[in-house]
Each structure stands twice: as structure tokens, then as C-alpha cells.
Protein backbone atom coordinates (compact mmCIF):
# COMPACT_ATOMS: atom_id res chain seq x y z
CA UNK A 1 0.00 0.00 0.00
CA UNK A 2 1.59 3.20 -0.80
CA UNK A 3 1.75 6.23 1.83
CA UNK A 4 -0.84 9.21 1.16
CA UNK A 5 0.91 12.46 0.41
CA UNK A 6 -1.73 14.71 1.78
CA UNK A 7 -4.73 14.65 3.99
CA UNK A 8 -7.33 16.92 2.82
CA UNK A 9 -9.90 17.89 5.82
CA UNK A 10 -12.80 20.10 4.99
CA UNK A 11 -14.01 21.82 8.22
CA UNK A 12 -17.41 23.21 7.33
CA UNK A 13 -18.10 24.97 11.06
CA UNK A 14 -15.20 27.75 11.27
CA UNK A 15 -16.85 30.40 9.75
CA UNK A 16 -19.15 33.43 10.60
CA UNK A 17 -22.39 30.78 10.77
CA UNK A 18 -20.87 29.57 13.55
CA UNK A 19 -18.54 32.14 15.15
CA UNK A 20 -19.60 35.41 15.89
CA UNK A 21 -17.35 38.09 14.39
CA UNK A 22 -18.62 40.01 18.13
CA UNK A 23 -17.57 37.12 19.89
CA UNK A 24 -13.85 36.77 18.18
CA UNK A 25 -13.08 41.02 18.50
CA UNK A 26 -12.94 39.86 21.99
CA UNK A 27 -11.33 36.53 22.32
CA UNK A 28 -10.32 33.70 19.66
CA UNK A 29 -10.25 31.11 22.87
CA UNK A 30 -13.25 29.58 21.73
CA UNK A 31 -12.04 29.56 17.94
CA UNK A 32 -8.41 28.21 19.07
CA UNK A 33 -10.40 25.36 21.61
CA UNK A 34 -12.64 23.98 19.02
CA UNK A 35 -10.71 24.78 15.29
CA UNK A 36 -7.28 25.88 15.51
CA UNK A 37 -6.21 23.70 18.61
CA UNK A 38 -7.29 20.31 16.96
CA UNK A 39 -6.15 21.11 13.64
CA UNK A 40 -2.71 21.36 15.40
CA UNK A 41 -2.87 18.04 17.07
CA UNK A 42 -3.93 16.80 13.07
CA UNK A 43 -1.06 18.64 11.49
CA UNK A 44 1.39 17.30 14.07
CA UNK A 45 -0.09 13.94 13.64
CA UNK A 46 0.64 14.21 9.96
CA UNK A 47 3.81 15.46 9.56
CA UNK A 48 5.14 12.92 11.75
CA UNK A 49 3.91 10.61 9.19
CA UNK A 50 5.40 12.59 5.99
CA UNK A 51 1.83 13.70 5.39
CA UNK A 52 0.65 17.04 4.51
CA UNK A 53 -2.13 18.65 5.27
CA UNK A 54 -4.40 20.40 2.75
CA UNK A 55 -7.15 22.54 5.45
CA UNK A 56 -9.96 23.55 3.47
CA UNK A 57 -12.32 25.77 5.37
CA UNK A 58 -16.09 26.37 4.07
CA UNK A 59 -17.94 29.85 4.40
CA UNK A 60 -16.91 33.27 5.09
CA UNK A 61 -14.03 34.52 7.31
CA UNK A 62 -12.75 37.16 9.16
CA UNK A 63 -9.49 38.55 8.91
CA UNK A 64 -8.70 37.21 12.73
CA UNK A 65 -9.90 33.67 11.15
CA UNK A 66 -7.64 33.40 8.16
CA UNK A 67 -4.71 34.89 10.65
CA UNK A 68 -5.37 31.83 12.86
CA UNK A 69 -5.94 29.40 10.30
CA UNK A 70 -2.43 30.71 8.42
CA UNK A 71 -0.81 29.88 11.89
CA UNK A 72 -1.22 26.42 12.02
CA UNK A 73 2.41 26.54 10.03
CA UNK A 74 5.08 28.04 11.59
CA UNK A 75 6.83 30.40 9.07
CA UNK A 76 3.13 31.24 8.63
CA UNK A 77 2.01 29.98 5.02
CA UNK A 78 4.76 28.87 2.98
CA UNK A 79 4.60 30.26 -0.08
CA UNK A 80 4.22 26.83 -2.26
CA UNK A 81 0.66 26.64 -0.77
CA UNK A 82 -2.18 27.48 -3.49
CA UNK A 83 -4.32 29.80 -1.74
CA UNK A 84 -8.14 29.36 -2.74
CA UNK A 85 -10.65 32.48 -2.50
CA UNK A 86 -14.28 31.42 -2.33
CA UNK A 87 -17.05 33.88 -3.49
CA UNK A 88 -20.14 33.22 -1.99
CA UNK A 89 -22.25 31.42 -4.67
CA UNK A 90 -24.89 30.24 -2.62
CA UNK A 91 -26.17 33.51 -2.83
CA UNK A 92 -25.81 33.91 -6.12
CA UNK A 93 -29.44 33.30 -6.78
CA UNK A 94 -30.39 36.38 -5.00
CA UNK A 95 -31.26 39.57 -6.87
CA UNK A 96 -29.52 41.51 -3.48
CA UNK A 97 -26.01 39.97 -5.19
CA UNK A 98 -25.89 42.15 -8.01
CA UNK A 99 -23.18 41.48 -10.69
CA UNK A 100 -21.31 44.31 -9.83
CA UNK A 101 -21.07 43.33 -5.88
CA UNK A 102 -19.72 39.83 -7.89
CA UNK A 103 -17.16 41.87 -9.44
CA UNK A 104 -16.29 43.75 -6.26
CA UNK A 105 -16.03 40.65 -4.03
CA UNK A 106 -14.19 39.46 -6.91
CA UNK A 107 -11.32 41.95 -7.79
CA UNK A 108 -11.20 42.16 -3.47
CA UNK A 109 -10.54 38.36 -3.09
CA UNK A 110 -7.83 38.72 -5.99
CA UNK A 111 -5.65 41.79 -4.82
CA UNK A 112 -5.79 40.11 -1.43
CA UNK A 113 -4.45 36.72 -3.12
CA UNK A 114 -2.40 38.72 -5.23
CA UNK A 115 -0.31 40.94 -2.36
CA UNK A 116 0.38 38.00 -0.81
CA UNK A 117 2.64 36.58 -3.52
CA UNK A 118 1.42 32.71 -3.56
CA UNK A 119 -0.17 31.20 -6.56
CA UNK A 120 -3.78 31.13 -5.98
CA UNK A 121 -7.35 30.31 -7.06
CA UNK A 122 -10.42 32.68 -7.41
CA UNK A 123 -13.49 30.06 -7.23
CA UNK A 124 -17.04 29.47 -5.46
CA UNK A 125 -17.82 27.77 -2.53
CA UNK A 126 -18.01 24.44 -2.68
CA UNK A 127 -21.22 24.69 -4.73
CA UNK A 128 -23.36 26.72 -6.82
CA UNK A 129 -26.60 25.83 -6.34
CA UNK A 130 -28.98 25.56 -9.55
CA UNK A 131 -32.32 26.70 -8.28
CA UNK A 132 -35.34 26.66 -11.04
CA UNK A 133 -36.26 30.19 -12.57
CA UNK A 134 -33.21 31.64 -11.24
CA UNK A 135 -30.73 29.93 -13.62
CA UNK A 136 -30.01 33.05 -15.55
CA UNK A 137 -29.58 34.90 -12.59
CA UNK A 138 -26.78 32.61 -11.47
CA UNK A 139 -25.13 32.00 -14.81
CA UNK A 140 -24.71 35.75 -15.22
CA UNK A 141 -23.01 36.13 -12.09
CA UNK A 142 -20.30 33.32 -12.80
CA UNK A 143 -19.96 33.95 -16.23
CA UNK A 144 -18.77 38.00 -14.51
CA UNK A 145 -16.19 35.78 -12.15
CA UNK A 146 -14.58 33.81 -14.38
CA UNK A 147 -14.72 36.44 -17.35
CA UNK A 148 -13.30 39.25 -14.98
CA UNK A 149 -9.69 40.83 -16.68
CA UNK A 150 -7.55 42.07 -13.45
């Protein structure tokens, strides 16, 4: 049997859904207790078996998030790690999520990926829902995301 190379755990709960962005501007215990503190035992766990860990994290963040999340390595994120941007696609059925805020969120998530000089990915959540009669709606808005020239 040959030895994985990487682990990939998806960790749908440590986002705003479940965190407060209130609760975090005062402490990130609760964050570090139940996210960052046993993603550290896993990463530990895996390097000590030549393993690497690919974290992927579902829903929107906070700045204070991402900072904890990029400190489960210790030189911070090494710069061979593909960062992935996710633009929130659920809600791309809405008529509140105009194309233009698509192109906003958009050109945001890229100069953020961009300034931090590791190869990266500009995609949707992990899905885009197809809802009926709003199919237009939805195409328009992904057709803007993966048409946009930055």
C-alpha cells in the first residue's frame, strides 16, 4: 500500500455561521479550543507521518480567522501553498447579489491573493446551487467571475 501524500480535511463549522465576528473582537479562545487547537494536534499527527495537510475551510471569514488558520504553520504559510478564494455562490441566486457586488467581491478576493505573492485560485464555494427560474440569474453572475480581466 503506498503512503498518502496529503490529507485533505474540509471543516465546514469555522466560519461566521458559527462564530460570531462580536464574539472573536474579543477573544479567539473559543475559535483556538474547538478549530485551531485540533487542527494542530492533526497537522502534528501528519507530519510525523510525511503527510501534509491540505485545510480547506467552508464559508466566510474574518481577517482574525484566516490569521489563525495561516498559523497552524510556523513560518506562517509557505509560499508553495495554493491559496483558494471562495465567493459566496450560494447567494448567487439572489437579486440583493448584483453582478457588480460579484465583481467587487471578486477583484477584493484577488488583490488580497495577489499581495500576498502565492499562486492562488479565485473560485465558489463548494457549490453553486442551480435553483429553477433563477438559472439566468446565477449563470450571469459566474460567467462576470470567471470572465473578470484584473
Amino acid at each position: 500500500m503506498t503512503k498518502p501524500k496529503a490529507l485533505i480535511v474540509c471543516e465546514p463549522a469555522a466560519n461566521l455561521v458559527y462564530f460570531s465576528p462580536n464574539q472573536l473582537d474579543n477573544s479567539f479562545e473559543i475559535f483556538d479550543r474547538y478549530v485551531t487547537g485540533p487542527m494542530r494536534r492533526v497537522k502534528v499527527l501528519l507530519e510525523s507521518r510525511g503527510v501534509d495537510l491540505v485545510f480547506h475551510d467552508c464559508g466566510e471569514l474574518t481577517d482574525g480567522m484566516v490569521g489563525r488558520f495561516a498559523s497552524l504553520d510556523a513560518a506562517l504559510i509557505p509560499k508553495s501553498t495554493v491559496l483558494y478564494g471562495n465567493l459566496p455562490t450560494k447567494n448567487f441566486m439572489s437579486s440583493q447579489l448584483t453582478v457588480a457586488e460579484v465583481e467587487r467581491l471578486s477583484k477584493n478576493l484577488l488583490e488580497k491573493m495577489r499581495a500576498t505573492g502565492h499562486p492562488f485560485i479565485l473560485g465558489s464555494e463548494c457549490d453553486v446551487l442551480s435553483v429553477p427560474g433563477s438559472e439566468p440569474e446565477i449563470l450571469s453572475k459566474v460567467d462576470d467571475f470567471m470572465n473578470l480581466s484584473i
